[in-house]
PDB file of N, CA and C in Angstrom:
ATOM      1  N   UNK A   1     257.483  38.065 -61.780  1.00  0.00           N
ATOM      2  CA  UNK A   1     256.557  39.185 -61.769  1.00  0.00           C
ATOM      3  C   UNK A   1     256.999  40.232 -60.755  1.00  0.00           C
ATOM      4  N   UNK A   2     257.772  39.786 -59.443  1.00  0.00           N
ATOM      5  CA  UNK A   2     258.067  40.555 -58.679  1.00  0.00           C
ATOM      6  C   UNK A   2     259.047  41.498 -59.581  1.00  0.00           C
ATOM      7  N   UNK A   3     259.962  40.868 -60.206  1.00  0.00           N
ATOM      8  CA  UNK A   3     260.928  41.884 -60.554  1.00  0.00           C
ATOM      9  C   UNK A   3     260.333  43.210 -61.643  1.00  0.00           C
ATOM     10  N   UNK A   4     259.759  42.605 -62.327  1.00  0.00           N
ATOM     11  CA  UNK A   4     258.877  43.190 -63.275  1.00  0.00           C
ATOM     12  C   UNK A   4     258.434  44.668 -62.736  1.00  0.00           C
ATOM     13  N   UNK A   5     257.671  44.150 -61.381  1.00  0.00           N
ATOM     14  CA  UNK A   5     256.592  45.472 -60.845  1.00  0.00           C
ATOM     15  C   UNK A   5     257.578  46.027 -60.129  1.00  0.00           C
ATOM     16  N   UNK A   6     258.945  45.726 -59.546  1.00  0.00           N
ATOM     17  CA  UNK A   6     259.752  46.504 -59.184  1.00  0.00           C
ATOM     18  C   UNK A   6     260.422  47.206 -60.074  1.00  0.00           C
ATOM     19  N   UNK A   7     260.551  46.961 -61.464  1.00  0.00           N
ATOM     20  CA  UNK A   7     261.626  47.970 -62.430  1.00  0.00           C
ATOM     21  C   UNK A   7     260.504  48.533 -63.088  1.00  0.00           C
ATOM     22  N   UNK A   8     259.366  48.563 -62.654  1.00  0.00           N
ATOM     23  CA  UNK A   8     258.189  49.120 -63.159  1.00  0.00           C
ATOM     24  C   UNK A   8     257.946  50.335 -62.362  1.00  0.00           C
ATOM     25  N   UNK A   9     258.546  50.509 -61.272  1.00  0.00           N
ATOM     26  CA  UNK A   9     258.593  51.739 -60.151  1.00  0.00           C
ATOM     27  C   UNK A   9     257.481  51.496 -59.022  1.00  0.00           C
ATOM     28  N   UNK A  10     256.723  49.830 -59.307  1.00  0.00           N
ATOM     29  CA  UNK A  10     255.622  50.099 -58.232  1.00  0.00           C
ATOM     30  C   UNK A  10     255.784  49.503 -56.887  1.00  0.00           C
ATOM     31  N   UNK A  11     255.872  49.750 -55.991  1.00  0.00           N
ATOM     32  CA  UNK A  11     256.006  48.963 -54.638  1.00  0.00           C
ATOM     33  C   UNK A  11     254.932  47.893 -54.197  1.00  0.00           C
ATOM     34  N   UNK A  12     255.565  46.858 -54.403  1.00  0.00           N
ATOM     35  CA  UNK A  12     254.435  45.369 -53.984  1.00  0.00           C
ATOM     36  C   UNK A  12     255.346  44.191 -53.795  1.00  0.00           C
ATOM     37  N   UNK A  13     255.125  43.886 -53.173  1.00  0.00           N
ATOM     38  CA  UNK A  13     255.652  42.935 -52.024  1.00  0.00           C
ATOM     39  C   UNK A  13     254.534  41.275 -52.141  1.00  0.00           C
ATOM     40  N   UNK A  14     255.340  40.119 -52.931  1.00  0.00           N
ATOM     41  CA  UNK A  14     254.501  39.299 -53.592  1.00  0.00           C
ATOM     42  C   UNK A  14     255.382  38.165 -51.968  1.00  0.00           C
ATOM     43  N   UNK A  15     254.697  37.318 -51.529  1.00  0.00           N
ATOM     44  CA  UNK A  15     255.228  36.258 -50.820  1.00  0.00           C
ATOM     45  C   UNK A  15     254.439  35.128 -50.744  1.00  0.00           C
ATOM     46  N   UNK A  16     254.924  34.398 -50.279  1.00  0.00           N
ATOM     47  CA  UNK A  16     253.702  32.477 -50.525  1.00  0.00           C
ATOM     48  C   UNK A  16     253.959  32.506 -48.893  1.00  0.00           C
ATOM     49  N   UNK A  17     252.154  31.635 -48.537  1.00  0.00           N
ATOM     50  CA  UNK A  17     252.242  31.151 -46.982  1.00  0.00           C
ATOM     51  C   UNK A  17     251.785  29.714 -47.500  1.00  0.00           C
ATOM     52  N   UNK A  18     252.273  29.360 -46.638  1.00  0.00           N
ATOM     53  CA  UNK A  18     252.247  27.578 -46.798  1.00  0.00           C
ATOM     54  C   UNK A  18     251.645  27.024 -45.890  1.00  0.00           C
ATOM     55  N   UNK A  19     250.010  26.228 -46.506  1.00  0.00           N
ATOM     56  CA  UNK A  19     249.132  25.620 -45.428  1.00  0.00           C
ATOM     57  C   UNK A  19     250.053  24.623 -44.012  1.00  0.00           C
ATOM     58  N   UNK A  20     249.671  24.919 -43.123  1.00  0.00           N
ATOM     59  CA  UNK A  20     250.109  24.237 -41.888  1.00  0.00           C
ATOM     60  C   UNK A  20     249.579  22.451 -42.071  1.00  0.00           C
ATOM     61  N   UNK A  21     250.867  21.676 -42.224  1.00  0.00           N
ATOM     62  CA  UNK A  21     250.533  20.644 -42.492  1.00  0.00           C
ATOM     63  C   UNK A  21     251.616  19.848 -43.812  1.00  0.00           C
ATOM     64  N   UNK A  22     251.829  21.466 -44.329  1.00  0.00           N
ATOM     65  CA  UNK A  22     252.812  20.900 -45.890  1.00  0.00           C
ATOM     66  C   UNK A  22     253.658  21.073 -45.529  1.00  0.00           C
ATOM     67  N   UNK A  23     254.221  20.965 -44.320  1.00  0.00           N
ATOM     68  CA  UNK A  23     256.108  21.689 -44.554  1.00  0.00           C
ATOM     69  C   UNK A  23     256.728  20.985 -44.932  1.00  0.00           C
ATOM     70  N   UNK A  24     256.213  19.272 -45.196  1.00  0.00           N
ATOM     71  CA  UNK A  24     257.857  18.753 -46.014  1.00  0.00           C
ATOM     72  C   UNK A  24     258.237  19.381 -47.384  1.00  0.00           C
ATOM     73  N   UNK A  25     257.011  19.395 -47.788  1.00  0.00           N
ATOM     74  CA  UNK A  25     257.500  20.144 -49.294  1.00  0.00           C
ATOM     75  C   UNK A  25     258.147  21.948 -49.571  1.00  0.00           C
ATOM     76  N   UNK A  26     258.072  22.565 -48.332  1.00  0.00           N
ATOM     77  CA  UNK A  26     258.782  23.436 -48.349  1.00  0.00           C
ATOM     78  C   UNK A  26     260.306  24.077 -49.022  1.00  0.00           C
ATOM     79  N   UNK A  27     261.261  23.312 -48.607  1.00  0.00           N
ATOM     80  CA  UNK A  27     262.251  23.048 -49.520  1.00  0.00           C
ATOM     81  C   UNK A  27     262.119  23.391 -51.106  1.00  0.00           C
ATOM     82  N   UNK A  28     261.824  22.351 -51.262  1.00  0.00           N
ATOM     83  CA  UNK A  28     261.934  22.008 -52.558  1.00  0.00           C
ATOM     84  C   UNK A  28     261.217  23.442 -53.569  1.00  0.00           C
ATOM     85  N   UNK A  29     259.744  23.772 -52.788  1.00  0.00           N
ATOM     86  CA  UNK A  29     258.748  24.991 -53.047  1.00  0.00           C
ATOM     87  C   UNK A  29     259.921  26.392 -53.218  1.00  0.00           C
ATOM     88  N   UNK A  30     261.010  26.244 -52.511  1.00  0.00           N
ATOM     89  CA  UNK A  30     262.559  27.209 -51.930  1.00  0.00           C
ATOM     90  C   UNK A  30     263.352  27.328 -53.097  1.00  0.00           C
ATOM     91  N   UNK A  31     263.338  26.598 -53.290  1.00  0.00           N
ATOM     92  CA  UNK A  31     264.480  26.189 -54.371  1.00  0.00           C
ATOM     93  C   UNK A  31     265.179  26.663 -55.360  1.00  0.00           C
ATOM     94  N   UNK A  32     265.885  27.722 -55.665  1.00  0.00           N
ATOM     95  CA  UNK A  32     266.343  28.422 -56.730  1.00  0.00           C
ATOM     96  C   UNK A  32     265.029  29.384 -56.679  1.00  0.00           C
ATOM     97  N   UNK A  33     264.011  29.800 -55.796  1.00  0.00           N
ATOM     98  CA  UNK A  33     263.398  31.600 -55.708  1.00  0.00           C
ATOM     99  C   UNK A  33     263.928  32.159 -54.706  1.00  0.00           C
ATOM    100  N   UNK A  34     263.340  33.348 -55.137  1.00  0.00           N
ATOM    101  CA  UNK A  34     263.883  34.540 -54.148  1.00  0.00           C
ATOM    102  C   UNK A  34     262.895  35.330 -53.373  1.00  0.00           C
ATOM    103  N   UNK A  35     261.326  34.984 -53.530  1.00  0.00           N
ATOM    104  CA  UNK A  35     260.315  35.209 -52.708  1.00  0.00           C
ATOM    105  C   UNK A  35     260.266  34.839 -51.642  1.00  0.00           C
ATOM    106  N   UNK A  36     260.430  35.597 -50.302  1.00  0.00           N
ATOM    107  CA  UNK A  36     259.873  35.298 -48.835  1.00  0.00           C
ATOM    108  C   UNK A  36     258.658  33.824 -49.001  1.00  0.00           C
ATOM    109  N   UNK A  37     259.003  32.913 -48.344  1.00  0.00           N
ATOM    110  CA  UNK A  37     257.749  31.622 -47.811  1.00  0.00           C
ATOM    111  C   UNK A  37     257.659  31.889 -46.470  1.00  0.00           C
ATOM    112  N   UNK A  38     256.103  31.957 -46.105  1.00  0.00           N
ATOM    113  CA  UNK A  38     255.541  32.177 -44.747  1.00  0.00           C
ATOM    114  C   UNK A  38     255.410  30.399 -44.697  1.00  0.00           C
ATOM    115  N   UNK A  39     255.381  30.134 -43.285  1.00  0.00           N
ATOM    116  CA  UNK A  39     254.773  28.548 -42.622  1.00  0.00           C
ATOM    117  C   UNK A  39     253.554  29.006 -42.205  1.00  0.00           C
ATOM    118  N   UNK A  40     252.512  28.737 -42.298  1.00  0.00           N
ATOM    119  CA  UNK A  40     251.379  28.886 -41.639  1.00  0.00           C
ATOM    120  C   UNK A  40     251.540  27.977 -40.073  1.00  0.00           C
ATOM    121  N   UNK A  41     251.399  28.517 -38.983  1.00  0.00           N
ATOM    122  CA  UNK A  41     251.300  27.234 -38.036  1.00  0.00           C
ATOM    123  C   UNK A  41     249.566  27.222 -37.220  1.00  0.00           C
ATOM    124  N   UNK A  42     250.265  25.943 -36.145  1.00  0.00           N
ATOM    125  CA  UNK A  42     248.954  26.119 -35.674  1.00  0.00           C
ATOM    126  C   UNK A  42     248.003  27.176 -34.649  1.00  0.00           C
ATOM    127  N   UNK A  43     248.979  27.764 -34.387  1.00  0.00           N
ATOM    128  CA  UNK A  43     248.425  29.132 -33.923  1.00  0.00           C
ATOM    129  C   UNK A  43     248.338  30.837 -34.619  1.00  0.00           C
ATOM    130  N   UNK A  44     248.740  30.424 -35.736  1.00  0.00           N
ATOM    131  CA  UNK A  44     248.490  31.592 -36.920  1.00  0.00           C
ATOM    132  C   UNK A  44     247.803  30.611 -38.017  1.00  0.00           C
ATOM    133  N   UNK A  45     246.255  30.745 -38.245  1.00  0.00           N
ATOM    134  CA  UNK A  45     246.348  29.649 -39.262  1.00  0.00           C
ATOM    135  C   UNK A  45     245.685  30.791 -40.271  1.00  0.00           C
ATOM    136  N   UNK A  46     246.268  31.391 -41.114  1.00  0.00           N
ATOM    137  CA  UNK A  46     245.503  32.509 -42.126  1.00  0.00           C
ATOM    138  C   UNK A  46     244.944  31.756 -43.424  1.00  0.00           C
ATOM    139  N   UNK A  47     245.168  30.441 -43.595  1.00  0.00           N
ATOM    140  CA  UNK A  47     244.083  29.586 -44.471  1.00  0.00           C
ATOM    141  C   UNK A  47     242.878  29.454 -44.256  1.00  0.00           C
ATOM    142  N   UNK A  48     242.583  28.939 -42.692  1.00  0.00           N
ATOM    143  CA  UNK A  48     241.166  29.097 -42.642  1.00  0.00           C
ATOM    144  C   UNK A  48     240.606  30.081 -42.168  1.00  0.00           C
ATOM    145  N   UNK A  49     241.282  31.192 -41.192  1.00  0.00           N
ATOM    146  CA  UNK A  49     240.956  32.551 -41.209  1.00  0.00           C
ATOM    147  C   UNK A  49     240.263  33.443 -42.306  1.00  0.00           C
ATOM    148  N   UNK A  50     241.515  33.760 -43.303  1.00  0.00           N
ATOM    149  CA  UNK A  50     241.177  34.038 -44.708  1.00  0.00           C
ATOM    150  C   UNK A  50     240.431  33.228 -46.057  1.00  0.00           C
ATOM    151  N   UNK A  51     239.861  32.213 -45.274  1.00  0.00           N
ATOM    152  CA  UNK A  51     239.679  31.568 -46.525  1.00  0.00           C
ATOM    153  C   UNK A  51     239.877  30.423 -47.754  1.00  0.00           C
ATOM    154  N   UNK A  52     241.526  31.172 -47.606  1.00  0.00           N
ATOM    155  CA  UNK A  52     242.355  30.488 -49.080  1.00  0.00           C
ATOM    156  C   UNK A  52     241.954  29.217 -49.642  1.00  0.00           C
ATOM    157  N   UNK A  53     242.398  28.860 -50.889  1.00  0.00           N
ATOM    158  CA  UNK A  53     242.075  27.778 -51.455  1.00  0.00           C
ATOM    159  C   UNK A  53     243.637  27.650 -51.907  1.00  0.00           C
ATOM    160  N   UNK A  54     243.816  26.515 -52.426  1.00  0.00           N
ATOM    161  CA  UNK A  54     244.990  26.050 -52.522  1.00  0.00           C
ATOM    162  C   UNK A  54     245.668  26.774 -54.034  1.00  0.00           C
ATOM    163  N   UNK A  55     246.527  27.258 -54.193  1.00  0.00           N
ATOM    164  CA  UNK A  55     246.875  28.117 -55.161  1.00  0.00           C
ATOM    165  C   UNK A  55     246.289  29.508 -55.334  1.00  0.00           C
ATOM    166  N   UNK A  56     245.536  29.811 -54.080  1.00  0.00           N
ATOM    167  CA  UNK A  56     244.979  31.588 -54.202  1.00  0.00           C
ATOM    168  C   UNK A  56     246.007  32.675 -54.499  1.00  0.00           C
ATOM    169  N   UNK A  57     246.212  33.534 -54.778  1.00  0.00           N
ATOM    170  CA  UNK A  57     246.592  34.843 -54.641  1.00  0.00           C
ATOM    171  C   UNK A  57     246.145  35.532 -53.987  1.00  0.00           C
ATOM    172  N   UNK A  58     246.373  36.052 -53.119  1.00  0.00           N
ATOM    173  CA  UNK A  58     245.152  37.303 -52.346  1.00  0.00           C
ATOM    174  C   UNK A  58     246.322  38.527 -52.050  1.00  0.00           C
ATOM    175  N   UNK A  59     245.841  39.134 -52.607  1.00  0.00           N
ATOM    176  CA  UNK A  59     246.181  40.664 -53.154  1.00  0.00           C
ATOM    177  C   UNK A  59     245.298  41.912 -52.002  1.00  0.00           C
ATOM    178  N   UNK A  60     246.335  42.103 -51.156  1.00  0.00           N
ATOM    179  CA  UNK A  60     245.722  42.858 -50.031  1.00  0.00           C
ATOM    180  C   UNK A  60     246.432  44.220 -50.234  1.00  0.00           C
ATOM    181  N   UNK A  61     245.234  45.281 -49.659  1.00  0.00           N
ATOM    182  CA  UNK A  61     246.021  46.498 -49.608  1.00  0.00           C
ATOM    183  C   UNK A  61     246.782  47.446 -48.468  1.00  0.00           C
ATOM    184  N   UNK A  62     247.118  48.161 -48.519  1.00  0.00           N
ATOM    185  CA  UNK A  62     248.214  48.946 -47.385  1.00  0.00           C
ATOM    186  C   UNK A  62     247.727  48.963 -46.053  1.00  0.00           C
ATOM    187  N   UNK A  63     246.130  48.700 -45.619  1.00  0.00           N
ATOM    188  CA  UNK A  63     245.982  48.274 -44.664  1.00  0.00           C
ATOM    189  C   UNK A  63     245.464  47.031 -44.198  1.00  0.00           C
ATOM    190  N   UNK A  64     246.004  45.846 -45.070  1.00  0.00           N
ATOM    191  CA  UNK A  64     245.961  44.292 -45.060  1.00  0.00           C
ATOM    192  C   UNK A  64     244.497  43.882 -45.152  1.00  0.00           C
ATOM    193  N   UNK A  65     243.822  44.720 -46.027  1.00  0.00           N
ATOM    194  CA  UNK A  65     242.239  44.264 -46.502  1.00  0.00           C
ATOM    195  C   UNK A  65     242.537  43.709 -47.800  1.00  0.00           C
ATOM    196  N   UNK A  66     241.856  42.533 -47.766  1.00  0.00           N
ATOM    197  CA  UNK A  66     241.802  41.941 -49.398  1.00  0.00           C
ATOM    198  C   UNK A  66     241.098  42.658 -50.262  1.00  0.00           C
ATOM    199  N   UNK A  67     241.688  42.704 -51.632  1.00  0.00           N
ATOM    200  CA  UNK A  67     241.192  43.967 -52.179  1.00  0.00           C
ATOM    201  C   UNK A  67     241.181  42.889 -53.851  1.00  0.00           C
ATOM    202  N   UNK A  68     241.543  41.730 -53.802  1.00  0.00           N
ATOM    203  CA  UNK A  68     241.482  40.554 -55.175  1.00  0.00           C
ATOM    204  C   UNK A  68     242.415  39.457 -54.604  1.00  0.00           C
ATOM    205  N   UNK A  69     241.304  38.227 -54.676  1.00  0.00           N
ATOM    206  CA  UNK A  69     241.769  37.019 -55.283  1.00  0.00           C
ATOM    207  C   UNK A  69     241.817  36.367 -56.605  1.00  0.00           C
ATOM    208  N   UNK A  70     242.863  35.484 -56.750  1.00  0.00           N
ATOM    209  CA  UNK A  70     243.700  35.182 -58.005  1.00  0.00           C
ATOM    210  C   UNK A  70     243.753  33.746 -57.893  1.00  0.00           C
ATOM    211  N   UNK A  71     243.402  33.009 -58.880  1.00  0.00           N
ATOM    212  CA  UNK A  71     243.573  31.845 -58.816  1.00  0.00           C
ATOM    213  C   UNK A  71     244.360  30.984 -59.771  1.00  0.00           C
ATOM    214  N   UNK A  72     245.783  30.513 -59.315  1.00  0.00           N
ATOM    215  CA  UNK A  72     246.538  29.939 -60.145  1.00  0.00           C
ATOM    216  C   UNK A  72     246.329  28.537 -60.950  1.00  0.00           C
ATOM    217  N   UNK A  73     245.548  27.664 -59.863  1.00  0.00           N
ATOM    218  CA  UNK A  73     244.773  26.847 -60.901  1.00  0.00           C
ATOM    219  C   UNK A  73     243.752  27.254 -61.942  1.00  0.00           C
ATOM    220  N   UNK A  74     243.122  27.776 -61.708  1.00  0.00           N
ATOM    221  CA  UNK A  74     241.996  28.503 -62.497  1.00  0.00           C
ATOM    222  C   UNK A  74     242.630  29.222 -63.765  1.00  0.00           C
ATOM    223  N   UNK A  75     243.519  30.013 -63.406  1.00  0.00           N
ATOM    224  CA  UNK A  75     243.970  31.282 -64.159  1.00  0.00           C
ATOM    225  C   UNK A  75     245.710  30.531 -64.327  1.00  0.00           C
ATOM    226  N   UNK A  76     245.817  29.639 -65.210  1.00  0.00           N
ATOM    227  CA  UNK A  76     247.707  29.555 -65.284  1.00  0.00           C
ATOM    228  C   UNK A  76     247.929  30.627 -65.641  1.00  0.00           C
ATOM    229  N   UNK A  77     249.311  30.892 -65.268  1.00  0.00           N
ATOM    230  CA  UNK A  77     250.329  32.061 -65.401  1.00  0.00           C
ATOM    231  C   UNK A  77     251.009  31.760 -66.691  1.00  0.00           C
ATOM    232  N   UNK A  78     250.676  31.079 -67.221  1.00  0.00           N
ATOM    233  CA  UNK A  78     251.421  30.458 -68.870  1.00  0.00           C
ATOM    234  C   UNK A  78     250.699  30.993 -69.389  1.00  0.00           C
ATOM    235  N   UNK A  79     249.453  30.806 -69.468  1.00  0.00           N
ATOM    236  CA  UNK A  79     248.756  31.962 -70.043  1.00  0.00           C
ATOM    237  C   UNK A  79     249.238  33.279 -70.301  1.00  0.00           C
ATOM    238  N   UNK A  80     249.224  34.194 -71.492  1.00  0.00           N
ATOM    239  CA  UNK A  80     249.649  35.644 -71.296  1.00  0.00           C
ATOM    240  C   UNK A  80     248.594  36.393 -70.899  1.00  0.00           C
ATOM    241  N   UNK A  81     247.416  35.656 -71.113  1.00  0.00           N
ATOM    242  CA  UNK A  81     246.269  36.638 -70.787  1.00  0.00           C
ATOM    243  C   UNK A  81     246.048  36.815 -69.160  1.00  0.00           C
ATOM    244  N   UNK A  82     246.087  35.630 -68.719  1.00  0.00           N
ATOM    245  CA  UNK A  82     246.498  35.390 -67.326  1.00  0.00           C
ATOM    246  C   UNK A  82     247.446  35.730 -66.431  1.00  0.00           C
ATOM    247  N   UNK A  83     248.370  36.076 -67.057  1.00  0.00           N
ATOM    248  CA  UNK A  83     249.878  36.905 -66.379  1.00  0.00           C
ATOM    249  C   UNK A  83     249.469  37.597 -66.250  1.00  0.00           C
ATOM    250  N   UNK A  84     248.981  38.765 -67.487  1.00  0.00           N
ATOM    251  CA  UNK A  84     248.980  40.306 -67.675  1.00  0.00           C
ATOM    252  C   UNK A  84     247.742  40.508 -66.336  1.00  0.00           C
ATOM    253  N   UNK A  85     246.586  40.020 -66.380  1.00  0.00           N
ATOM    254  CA  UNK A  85     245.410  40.406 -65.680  1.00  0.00           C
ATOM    255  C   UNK A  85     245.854  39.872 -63.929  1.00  0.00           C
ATOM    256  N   UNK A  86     247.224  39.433 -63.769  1.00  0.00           N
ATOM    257  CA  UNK A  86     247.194  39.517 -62.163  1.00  0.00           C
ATOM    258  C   UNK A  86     248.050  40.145 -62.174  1.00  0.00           C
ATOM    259  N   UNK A  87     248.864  41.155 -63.017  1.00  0.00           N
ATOM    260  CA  UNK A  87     250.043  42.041 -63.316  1.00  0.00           C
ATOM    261  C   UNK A  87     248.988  43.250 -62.749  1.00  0.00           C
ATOM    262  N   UNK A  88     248.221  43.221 -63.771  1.00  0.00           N
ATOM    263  CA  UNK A  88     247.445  44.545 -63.706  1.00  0.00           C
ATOM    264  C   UNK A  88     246.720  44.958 -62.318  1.00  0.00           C
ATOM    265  N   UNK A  89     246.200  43.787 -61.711  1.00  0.00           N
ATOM    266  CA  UNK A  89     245.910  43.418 -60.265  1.00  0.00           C
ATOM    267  C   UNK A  89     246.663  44.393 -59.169  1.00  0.00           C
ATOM    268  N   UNK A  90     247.898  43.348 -59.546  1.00  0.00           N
ATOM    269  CA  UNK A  90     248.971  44.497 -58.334  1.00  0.00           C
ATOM    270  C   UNK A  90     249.140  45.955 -58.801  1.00  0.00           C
ATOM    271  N   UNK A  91     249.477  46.119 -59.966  1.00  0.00           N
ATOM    272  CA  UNK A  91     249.482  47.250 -60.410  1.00  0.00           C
ATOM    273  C   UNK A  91     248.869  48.629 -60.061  1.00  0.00           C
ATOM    274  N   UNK A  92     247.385  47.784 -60.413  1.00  0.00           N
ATOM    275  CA  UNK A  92     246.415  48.869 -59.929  1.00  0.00           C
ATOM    276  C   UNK A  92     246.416  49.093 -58.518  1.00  0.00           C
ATOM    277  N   UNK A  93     246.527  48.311 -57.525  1.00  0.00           N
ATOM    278  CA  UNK A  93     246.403  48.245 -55.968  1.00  0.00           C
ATOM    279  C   UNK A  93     247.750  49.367 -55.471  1.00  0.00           C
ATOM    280  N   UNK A  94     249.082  48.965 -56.198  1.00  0.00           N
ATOM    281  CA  UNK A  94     249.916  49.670 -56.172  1.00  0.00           C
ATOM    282  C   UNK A  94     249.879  51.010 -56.272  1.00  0.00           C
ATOM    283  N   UNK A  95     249.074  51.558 -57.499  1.00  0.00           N
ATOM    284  CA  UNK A  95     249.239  52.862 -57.866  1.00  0.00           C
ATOM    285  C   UNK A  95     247.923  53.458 -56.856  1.00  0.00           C
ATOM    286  N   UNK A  96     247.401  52.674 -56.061  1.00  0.00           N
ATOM    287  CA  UNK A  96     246.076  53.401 -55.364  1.00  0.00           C
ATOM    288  C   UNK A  96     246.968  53.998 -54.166  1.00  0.00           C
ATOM    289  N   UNK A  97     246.268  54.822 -54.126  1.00  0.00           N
ATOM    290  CA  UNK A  97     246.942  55.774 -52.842  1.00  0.00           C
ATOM    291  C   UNK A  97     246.553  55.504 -50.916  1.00  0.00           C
TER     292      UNK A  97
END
């Protein structure tokens, strides 16, 4: 999707943070992508700060206010209906000024 909204002309910047606690599975989470992985640690913990649930999306805007959450369990991305409507997500956030 990243590449997508980049040959699409829109600027958005997609990355995964990883609850403090999972790093063995990090790696593997690595593995043949090309998306930035944040570590959450124990003195930055933006899971329970922000919220998150395990597979969120949170779609923040240019001044790091959440502006939509996305839920990948909820909403698979196999889905097309489900792709398109967190496509449109960034999209729209993108084209806001």
């Amino acid at each position: 999707m990243q590449d997508e909204l980049t040959a699409g002309g829109f600027t958005v910047t997609i990355l995964g943070v990883n609850e403090v606690g999972h790093e063995s599975g990090n790696p593997s989470v690595c593995a043949g992508r090309d998306i930035p992985w944040l570590q959450e640690t124990a003195e930055e913990l933006v899971w329970s700060t922000w919220g998150i649930a395990y597979r969120d999306v949170i779609v923040v805007d240019g001044n790091g206010e959440v502006v939509a959450v996305f839920n990948l369990t909820q909403n698979d991305l196999g889905n097309a209906t489900n792709y398109a409507a967190l496509k449109a997500i960034f999209e729209s956030e993108a084209s806001s000024p």
